[in-house]
PDB file of N, CA and C in Angstrom:
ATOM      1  N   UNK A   1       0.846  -1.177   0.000  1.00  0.00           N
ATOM      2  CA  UNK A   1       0.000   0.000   0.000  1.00  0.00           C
ATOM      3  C   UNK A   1       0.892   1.241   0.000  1.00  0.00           C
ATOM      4  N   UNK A   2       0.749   2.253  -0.905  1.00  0.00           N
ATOM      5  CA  UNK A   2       1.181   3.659  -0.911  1.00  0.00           C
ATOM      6  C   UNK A   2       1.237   4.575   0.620  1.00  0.00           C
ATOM      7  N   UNK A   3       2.475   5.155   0.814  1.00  0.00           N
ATOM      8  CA  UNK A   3       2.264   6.151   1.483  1.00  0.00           C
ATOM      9  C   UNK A   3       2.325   7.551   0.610  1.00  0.00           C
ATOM     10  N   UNK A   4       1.125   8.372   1.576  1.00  0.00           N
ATOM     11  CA  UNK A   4       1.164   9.400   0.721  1.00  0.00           C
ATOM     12  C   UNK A   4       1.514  10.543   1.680  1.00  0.00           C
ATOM     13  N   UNK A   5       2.401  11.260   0.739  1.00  0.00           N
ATOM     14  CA  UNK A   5       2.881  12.341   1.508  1.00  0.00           C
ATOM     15  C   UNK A   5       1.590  14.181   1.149  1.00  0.00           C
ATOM     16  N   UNK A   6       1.807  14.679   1.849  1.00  0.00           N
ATOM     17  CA  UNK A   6       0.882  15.699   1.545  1.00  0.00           C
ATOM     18  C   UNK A   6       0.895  17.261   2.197  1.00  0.00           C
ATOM     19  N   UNK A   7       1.563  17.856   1.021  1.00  0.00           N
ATOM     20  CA  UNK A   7       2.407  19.243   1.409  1.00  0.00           C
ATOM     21  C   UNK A   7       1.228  19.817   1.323  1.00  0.00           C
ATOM     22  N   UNK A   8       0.952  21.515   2.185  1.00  0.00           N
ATOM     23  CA  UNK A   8       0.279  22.251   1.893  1.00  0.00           C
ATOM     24  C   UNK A   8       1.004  23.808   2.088  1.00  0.00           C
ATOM     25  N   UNK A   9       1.238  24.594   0.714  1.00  0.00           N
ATOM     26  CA  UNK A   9       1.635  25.860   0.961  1.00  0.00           C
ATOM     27  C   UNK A   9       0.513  26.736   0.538  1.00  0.00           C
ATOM     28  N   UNK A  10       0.875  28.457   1.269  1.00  0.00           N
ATOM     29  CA  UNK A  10      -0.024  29.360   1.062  1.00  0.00           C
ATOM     30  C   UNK A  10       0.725  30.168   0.239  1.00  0.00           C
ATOM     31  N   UNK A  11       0.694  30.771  -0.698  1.00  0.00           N
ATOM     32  CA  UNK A  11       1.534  31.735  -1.497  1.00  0.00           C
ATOM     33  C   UNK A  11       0.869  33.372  -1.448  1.00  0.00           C
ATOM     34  N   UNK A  12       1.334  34.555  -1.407  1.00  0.00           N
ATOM     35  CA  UNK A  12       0.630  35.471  -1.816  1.00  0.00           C
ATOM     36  C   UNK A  12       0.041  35.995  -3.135  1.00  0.00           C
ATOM     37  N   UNK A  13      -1.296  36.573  -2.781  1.00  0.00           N
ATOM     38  CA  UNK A  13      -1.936  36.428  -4.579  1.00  0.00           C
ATOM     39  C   UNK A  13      -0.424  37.111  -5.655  1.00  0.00           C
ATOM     40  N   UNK A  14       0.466  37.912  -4.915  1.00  0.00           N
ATOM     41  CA  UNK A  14       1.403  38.979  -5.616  1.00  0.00           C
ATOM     42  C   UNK A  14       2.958  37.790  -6.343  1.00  0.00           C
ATOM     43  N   UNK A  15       2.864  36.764  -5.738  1.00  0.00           N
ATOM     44  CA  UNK A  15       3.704  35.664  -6.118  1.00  0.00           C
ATOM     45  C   UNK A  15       2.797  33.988  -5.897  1.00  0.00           C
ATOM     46  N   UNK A  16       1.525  34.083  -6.542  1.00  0.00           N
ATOM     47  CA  UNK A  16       0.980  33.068  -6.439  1.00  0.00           C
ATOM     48  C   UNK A  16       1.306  32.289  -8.168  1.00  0.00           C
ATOM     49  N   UNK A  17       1.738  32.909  -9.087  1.00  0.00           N
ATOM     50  CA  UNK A  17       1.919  32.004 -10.334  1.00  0.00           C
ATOM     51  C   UNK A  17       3.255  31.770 -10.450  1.00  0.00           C
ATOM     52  N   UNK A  18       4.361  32.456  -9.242  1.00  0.00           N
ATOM     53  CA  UNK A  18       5.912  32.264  -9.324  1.00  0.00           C
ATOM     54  C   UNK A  18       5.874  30.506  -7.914  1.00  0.00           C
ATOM     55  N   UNK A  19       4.950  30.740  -7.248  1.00  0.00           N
ATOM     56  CA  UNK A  19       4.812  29.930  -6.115  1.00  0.00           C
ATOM     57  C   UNK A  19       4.310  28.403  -6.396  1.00  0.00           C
ATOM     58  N   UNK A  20       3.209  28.845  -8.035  1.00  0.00           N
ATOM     59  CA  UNK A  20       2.814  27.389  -8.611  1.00  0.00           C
ATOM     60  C   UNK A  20       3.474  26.798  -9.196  1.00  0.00           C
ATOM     61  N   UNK A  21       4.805  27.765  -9.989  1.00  0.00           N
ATOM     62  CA  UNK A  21       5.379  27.200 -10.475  1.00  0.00           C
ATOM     63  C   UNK A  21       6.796  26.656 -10.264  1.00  0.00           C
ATOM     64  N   UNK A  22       7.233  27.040  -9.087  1.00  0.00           N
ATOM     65  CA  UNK A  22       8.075  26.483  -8.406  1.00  0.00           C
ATOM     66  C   UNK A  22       7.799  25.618  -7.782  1.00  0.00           C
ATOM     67  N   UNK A  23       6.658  25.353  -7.244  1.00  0.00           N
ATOM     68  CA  UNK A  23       5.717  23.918  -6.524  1.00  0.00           C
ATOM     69  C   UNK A  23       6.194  22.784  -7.326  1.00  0.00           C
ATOM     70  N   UNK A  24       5.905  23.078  -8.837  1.00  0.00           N
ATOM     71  CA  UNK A  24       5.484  22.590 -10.023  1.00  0.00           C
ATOM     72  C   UNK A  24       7.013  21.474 -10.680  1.00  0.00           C
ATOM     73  N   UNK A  25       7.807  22.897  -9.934  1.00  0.00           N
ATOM     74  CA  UNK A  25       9.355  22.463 -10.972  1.00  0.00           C
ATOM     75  C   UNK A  25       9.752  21.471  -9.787  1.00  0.00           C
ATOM     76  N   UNK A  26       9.883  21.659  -8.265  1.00  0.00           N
ATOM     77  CA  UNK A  26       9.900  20.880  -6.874  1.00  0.00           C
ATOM     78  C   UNK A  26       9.250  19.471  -7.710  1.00  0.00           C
ATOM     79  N   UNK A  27       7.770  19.346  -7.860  1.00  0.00           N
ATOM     80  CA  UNK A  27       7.867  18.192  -8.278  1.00  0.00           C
ATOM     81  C   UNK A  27       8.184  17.119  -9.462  1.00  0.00           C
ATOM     82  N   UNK A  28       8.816  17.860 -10.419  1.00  0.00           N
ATOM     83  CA  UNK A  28       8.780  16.959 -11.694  1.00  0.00           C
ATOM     84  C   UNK A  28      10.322  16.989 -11.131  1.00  0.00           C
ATOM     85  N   UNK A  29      11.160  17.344 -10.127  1.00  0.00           N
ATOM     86  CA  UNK A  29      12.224  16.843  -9.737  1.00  0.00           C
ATOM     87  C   UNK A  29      12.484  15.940  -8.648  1.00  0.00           C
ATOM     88  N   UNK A  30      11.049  15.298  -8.240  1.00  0.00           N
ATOM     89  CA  UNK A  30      10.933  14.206  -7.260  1.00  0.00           C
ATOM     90  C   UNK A  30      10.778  12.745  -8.479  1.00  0.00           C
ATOM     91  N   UNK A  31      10.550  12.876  -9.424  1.00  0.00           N
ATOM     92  CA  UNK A  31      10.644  11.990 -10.207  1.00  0.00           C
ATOM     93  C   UNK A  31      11.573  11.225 -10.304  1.00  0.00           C
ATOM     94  N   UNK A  32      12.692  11.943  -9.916  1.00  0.00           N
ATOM     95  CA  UNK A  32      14.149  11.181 -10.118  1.00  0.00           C
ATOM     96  C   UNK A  32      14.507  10.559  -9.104  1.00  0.00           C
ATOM     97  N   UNK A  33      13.718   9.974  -7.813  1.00  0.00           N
ATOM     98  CA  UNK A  33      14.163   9.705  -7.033  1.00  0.00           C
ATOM     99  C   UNK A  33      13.567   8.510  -6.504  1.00  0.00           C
ATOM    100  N   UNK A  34      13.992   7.276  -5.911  1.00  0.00           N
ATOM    101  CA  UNK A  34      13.364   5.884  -6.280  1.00  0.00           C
ATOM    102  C   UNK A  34      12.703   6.094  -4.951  1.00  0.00           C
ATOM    103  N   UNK A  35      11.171   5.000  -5.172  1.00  0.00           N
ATOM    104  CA  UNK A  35      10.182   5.306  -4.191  1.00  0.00           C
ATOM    105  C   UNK A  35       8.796   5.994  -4.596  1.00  0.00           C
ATOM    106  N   UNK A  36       9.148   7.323  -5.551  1.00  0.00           N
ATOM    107  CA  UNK A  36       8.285   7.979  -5.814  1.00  0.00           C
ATOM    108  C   UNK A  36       7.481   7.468  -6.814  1.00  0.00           C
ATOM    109  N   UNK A  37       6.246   7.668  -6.055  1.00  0.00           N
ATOM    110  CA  UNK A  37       5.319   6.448  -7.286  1.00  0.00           C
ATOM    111  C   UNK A  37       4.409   7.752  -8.264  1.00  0.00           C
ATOM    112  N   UNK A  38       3.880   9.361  -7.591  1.00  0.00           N
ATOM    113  CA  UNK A  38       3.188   9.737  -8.930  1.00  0.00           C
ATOM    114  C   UNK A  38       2.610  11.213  -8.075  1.00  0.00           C
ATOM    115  N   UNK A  39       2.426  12.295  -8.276  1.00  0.00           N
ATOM    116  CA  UNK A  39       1.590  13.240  -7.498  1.00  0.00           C
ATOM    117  C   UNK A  39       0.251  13.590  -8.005  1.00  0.00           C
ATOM    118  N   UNK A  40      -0.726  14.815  -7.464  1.00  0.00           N
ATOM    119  CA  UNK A  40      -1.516  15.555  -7.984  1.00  0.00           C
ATOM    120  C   UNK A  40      -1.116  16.782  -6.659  1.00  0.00           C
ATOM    121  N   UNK A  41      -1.232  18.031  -8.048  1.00  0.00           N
ATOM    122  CA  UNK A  41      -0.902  19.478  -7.271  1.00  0.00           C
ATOM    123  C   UNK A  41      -2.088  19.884  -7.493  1.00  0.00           C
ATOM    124  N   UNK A  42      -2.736  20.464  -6.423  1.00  0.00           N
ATOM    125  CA  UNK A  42      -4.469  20.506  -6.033  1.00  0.00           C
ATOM    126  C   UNK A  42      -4.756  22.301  -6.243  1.00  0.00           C
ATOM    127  N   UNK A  43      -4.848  23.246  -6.804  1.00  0.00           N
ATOM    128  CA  UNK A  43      -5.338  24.494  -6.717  1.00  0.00           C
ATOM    129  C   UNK A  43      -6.123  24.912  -6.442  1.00  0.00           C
ATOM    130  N   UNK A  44      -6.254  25.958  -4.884  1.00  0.00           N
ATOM    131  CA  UNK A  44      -7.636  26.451  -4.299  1.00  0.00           C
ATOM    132  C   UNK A  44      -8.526  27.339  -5.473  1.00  0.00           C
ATOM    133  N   UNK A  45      -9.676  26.994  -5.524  1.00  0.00           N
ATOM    134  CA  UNK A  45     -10.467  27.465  -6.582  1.00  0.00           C
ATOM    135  C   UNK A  45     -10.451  28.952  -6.541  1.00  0.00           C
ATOM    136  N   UNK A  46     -10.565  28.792  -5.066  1.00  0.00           N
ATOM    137  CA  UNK A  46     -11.277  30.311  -4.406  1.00  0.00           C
ATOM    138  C   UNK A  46      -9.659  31.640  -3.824  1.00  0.00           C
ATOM    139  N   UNK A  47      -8.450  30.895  -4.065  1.00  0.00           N
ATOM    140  CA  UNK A  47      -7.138  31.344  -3.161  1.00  0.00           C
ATOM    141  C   UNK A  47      -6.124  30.709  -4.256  1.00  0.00           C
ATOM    142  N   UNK A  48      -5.953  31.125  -5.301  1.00  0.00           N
ATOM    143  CA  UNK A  48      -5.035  30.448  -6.160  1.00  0.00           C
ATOM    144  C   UNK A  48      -3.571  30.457  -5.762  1.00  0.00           C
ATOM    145  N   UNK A  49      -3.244  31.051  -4.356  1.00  0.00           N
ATOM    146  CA  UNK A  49      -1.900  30.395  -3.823  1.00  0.00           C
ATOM    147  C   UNK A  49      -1.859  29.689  -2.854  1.00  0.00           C
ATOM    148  N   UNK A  50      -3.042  28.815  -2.508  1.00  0.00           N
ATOM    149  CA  UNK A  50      -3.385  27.960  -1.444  1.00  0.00           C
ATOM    150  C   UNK A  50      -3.091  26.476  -2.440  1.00  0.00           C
ATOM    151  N   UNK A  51      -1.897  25.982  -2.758  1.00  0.00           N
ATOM    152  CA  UNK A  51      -1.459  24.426  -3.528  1.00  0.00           C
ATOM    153  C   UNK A  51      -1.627  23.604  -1.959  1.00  0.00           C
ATOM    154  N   UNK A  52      -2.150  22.268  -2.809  1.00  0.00           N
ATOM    155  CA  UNK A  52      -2.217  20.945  -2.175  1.00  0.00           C
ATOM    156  C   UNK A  52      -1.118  19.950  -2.955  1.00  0.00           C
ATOM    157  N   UNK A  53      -0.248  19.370  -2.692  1.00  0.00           N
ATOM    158  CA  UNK A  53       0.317  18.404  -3.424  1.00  0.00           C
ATOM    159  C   UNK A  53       0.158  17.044  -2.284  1.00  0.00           C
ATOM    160  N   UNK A  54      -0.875  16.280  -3.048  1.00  0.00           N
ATOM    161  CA  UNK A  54      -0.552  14.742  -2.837  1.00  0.00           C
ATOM    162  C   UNK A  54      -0.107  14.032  -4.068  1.00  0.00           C
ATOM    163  N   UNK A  55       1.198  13.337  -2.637  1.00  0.00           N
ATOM    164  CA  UNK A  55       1.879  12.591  -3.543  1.00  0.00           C
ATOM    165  C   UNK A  55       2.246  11.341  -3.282  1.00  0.00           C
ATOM    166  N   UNK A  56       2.263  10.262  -3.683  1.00  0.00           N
ATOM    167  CA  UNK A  56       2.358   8.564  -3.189  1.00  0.00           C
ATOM    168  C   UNK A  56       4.024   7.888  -3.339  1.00  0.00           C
ATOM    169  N   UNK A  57       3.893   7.521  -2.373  1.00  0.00           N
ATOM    170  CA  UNK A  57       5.320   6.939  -2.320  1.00  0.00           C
ATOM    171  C   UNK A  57       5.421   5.369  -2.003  1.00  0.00           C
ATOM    172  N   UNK A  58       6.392   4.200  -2.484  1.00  0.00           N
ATOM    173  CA  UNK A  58       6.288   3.158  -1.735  1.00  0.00           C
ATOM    174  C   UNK A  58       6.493   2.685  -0.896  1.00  0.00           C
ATOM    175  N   UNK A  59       7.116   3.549   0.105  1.00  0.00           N
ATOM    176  CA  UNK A  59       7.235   3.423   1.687  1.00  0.00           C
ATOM    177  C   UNK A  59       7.300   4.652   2.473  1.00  0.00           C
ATOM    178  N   UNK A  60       6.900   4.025   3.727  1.00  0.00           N
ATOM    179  CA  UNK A  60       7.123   5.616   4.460  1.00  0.00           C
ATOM    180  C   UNK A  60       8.411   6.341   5.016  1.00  0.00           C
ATOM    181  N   UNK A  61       9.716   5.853   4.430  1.00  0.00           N
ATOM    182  CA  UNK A  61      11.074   5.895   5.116  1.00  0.00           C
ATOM    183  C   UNK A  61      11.326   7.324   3.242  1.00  0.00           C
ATOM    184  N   UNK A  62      10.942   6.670   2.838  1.00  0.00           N
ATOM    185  CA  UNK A  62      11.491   7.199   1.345  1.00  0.00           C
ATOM    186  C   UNK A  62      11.127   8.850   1.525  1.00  0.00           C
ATOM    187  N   UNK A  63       9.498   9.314   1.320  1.00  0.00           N
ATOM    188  CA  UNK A  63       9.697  10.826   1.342  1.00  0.00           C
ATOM    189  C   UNK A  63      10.093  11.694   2.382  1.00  0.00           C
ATOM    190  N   UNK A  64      10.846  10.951   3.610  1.00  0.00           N
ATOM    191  CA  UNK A  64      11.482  11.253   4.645  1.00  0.00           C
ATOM    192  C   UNK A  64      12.783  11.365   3.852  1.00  0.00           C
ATOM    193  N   UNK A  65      13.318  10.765   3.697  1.00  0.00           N
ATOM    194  CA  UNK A  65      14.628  10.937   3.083  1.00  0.00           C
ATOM    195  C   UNK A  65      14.844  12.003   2.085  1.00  0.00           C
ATOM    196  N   UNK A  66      13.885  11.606   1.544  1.00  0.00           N
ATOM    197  CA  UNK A  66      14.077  12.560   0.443  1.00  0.00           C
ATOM    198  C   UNK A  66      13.632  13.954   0.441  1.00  0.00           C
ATOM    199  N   UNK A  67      12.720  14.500   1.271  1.00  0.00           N
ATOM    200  CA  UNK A  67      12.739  15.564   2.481  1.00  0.00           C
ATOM    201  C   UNK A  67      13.790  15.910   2.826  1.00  0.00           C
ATOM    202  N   UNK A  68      14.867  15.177   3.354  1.00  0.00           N
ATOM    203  CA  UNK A  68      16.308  15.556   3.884  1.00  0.00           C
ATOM    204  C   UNK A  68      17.439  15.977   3.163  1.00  0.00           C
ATOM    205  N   UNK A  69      17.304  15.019   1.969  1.00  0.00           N
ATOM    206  CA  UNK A  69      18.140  15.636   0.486  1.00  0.00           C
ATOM    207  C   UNK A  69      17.896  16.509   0.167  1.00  0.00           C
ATOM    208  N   UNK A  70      16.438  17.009  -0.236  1.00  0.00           N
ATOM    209  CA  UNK A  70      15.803  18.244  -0.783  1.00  0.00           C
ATOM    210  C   UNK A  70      15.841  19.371  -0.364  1.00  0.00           C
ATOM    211  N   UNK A  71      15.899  19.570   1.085  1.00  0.00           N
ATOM    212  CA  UNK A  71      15.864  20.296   1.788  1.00  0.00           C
ATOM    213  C   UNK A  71      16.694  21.726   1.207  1.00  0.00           C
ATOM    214  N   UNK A  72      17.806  21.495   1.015  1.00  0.00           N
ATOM    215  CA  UNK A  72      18.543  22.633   0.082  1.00  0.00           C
ATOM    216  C   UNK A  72      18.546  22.799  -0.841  1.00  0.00           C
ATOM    217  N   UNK A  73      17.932  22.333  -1.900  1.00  0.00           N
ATOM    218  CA  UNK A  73      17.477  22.537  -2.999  1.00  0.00           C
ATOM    219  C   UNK A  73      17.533  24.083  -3.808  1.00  0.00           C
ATOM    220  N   UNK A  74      17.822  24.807  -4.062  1.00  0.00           N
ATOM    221  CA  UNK A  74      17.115  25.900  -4.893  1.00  0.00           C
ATOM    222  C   UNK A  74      15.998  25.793  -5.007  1.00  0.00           C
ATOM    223  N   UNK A  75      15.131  25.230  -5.374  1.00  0.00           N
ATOM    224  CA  UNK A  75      13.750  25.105  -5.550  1.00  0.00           C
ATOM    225  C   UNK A  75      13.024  25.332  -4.044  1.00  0.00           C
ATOM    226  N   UNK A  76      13.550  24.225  -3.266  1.00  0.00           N
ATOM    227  CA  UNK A  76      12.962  24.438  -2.082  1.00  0.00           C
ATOM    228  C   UNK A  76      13.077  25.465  -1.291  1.00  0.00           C
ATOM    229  N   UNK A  77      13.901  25.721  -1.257  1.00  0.00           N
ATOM    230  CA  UNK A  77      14.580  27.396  -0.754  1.00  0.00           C
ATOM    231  C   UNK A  77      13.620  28.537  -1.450  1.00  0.00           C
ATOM    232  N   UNK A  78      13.816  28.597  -2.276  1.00  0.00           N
ATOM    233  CA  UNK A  78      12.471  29.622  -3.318  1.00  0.00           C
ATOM    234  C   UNK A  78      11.375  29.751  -2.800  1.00  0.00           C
ATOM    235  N   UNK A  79      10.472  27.964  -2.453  1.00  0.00           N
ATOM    236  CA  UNK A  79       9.112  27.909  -2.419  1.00  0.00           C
ATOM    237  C   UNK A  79       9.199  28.388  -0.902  1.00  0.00           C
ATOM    238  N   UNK A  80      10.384  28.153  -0.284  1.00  0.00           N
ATOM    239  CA  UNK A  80       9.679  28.728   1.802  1.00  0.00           C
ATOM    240  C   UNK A  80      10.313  29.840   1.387  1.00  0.00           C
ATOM    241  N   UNK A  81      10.998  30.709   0.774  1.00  0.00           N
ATOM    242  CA  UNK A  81      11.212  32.250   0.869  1.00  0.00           C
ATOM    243  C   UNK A  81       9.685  32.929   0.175  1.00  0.00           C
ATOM    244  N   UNK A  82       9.045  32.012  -0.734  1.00  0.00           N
ATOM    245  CA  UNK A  82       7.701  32.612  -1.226  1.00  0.00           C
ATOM    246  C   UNK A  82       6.902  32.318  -0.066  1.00  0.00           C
ATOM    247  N   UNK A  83       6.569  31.699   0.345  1.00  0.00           N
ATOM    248  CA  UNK A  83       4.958  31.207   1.415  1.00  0.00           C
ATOM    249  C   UNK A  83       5.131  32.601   2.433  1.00  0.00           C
ATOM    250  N   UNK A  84       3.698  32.409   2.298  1.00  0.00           N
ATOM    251  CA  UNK A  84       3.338  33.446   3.853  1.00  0.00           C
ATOM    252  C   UNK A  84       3.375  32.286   5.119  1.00  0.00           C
ATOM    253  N   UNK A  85       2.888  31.628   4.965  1.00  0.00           N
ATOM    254  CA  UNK A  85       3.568  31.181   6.471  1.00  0.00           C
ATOM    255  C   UNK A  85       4.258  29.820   6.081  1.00  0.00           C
ATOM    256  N   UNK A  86       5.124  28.780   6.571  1.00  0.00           N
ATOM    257  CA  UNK A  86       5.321  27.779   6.342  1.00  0.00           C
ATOM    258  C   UNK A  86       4.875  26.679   6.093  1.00  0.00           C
ATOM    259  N   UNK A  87       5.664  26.104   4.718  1.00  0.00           N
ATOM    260  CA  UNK A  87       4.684  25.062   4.328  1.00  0.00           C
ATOM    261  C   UNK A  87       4.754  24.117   5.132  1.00  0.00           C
ATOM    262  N   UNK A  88       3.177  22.989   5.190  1.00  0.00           N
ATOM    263  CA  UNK A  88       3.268  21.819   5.710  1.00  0.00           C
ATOM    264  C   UNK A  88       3.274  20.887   5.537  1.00  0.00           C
ATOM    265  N   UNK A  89       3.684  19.438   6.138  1.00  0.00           N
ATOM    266  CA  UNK A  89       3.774  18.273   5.457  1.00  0.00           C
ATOM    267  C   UNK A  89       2.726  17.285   6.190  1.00  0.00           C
ATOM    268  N   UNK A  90       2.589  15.963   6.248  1.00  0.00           N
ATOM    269  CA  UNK A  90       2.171  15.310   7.081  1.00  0.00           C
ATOM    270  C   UNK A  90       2.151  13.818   5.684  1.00  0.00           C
ATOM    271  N   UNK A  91       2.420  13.193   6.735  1.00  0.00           N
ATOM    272  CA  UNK A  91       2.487  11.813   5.699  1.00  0.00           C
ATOM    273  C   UNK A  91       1.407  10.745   6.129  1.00  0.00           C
ATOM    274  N   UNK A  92       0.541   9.964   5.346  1.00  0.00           N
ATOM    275  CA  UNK A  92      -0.667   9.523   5.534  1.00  0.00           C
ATOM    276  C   UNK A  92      -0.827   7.937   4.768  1.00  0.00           C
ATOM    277  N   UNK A  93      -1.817   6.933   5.009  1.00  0.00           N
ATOM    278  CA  UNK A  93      -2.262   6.151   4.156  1.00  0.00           C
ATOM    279  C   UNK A  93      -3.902   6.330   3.893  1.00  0.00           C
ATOM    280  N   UNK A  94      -4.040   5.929   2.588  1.00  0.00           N
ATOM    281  CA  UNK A  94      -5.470   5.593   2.431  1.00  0.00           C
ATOM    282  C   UNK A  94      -6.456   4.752   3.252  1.00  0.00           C
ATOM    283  N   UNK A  95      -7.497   5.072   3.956  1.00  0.00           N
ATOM    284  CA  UNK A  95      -8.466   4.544   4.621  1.00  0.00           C
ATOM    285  C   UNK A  95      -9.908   3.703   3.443  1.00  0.00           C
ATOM    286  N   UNK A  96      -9.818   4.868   2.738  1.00  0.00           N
ATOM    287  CA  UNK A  96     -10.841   4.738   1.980  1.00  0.00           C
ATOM    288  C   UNK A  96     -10.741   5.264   0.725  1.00  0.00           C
ATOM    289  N   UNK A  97     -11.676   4.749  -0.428  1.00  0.00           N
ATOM    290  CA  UNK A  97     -11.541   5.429  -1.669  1.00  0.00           C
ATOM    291  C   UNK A  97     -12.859   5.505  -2.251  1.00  0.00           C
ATOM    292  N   UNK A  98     -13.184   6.650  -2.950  1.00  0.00           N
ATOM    293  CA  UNK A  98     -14.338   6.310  -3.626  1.00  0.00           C
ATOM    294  C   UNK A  98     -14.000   6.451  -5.437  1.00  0.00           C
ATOM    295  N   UNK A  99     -15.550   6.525  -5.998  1.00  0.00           N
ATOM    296  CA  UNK A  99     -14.995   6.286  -7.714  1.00  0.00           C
ATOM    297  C   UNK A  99     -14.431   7.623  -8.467  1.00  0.00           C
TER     298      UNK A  99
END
């Protein structure tokens, strides 16, 4: 079974399309890293710098790690110098699914 990891940042509306898209570039550079099974980056309808990224991994040791690598990133550095307050993480499994 997938663990899924699940970031949530707030961006300001004044750097909310520099904030999606650094979200954006953060993840097509988790691709390269074994474990990572696939994301979806979620956009508040109503707060277009309110991103959701869930993302599935095949264990729960992996987006820990890779959290720790990333951490200095350029990218990552960018996306917490953009957020109004700090982004969050929390890592989860599926209970339930519907269609």
């Amino acid at each position: 079974m997938p663990v899924y990891s699940v970031w949530e940042s707030h961006f300001p509306p004044q750097v909310a399309d520099e904030g999606r898209a650094i979200t954006e570039a953060i993840w097509r550079d988790m691709t390269q890293f074994d474990g990572y099974l696939g994301h979806e980056l979620i956009e508040d309808l109503d707060d277009p710098g309110h991103l959701l990224v869930v993302s599935r991994w095949t264990n729960r040791q992996r987006p820990d790690d890779v959290l720790r690598e990333y951490a200095t990133h350029p990218n990552a550095r960018r996306a917490n110098e953009l957020v109004s307050r700090p982004r969050t993480r929390f890592l989860g499994h599926a209970v339930s699914a519907g269609a």
